[in-house]
Protein backbone atom coordinates (compact mmCIF):
# COMPACT_ATOMS: atom_id res chain seq x y z
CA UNK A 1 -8.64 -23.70 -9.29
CA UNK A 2 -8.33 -19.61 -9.56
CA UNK A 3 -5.16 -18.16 -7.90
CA UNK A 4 -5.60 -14.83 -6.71
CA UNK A 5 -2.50 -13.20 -8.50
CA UNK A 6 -3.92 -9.25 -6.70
CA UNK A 7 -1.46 -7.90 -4.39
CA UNK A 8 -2.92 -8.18 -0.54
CA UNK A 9 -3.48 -5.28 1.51
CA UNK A 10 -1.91 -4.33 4.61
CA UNK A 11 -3.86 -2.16 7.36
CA UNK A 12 -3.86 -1.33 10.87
CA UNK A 13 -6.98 -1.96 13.18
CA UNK A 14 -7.18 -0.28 15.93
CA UNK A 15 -9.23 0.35 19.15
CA UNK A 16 -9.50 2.15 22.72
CA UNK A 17 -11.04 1.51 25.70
CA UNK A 18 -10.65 3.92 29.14
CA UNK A 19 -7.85 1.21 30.12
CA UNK A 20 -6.46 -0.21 27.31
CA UNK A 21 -5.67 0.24 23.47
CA UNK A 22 -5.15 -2.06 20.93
CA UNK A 23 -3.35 -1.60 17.25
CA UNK A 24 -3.34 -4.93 15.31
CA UNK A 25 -1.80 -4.95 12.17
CA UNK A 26 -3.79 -7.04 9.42
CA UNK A 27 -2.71 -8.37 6.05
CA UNK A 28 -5.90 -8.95 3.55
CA UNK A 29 -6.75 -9.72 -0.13
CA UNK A 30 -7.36 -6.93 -2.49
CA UNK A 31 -10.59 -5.50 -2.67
CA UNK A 32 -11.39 -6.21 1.07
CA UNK A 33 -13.96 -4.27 3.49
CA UNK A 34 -13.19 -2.69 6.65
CA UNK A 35 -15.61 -4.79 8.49
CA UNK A 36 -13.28 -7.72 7.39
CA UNK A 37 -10.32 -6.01 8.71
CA UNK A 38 -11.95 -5.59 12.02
CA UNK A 39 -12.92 -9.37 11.84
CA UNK A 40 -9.48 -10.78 10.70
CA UNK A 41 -7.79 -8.34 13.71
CA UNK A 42 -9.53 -10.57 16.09
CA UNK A 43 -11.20 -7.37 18.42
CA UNK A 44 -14.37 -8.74 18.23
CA UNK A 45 -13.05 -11.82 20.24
CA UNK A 46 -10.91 -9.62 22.21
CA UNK A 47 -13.54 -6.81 23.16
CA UNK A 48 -16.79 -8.66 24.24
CA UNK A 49 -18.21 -5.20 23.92
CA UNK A 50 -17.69 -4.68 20.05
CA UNK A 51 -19.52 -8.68 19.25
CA UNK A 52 -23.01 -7.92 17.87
CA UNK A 53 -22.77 -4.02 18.30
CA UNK A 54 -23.18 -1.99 14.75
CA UNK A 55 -19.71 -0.60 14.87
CA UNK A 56 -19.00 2.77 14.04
CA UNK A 57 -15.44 2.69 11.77
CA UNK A 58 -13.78 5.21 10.28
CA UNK A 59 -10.36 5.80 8.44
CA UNK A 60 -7.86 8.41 9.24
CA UNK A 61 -10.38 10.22 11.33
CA UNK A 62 -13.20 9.98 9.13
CA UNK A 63 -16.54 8.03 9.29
CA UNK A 64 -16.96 5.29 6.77
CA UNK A 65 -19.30 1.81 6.54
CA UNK A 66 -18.04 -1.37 7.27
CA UNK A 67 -18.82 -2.26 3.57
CA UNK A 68 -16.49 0.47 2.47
CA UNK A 69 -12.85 -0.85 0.34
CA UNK A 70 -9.71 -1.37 1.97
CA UNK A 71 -7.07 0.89 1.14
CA UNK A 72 -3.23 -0.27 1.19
CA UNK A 73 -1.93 1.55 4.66
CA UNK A 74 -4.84 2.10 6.12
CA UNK A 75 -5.79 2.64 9.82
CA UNK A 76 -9.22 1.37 10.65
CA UNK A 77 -10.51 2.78 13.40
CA UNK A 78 -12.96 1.48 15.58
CA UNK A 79 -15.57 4.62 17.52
CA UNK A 80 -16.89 4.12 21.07
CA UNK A 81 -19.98 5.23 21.17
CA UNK A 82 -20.62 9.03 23.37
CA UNK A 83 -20.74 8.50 27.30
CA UNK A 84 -22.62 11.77 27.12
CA UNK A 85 -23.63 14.11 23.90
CA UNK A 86 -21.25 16.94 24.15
CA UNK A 87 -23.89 19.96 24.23
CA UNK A 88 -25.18 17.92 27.34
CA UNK A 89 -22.12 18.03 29.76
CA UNK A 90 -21.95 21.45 28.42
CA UNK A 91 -24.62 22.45 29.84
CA UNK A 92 -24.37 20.15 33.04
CA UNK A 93 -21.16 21.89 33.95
CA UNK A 94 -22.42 25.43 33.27
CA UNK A 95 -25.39 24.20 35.95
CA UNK A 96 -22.62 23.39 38.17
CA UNK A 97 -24.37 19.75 38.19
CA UNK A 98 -21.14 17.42 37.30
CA UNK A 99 -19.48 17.54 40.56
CA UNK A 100 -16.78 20.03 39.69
CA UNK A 101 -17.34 23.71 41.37
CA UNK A 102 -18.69 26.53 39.34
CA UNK A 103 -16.07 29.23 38.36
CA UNK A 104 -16.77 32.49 39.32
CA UNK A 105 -15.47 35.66 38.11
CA UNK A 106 -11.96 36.91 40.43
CA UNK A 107 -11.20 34.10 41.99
CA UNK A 108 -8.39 33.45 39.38
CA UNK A 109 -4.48 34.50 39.61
């Protein structure tokens, strides 16, 4: 028997939804992935949405795979995918087309 002697790793999963947000605070073996942080924080269970979905995860803001290491203090976060790209409602509320009126020019204070 092999005792793992590495210090573990302690991280912070965390994900939003329009009516909820969740920040679960994981403890893993060295050398761990983020997609095992996101499994061991239990939000796949939580969030039927996530099960079976390539996840988009990211640290601190930036993109990285699910295959990528673990860092000690790490916050993995978990990316909804776009409702709509952003050029798109751009140009849908320049159109006047997303319900809100058009602004004209003068009618401010």
């Amino acid at each position: 028997m092999t005792i793992d002697t590495r210090p573990g790793l302690q991280a912070t999963v965390v994900y939003a939804r329009p009516d909820q947000q969740w920040v679960v605070p994981v403890e893993l073996p060295a050398g761990a992935t983020l997609g095992e942080a996101v499994e061991r924080s239990g939000l796949l269970r939580l969030c039927p949405e996530l099960a079976g979905a390539a996840l988009e995860l990211g640290v601190f803001h930036r993109r990285c795979a699910p295959q990528a290491a673990l860092r000690d203090g790490d916050r993995v976060e978990i990316y909804r995918p776009l409702q709509i790209d952003a050029k798109q409602a751009r140009r849908l509320r320049a159109a006047g087309r997303d319900g809100r009126p058009k602004k004209t020019k003068g009618t401010g204070p």
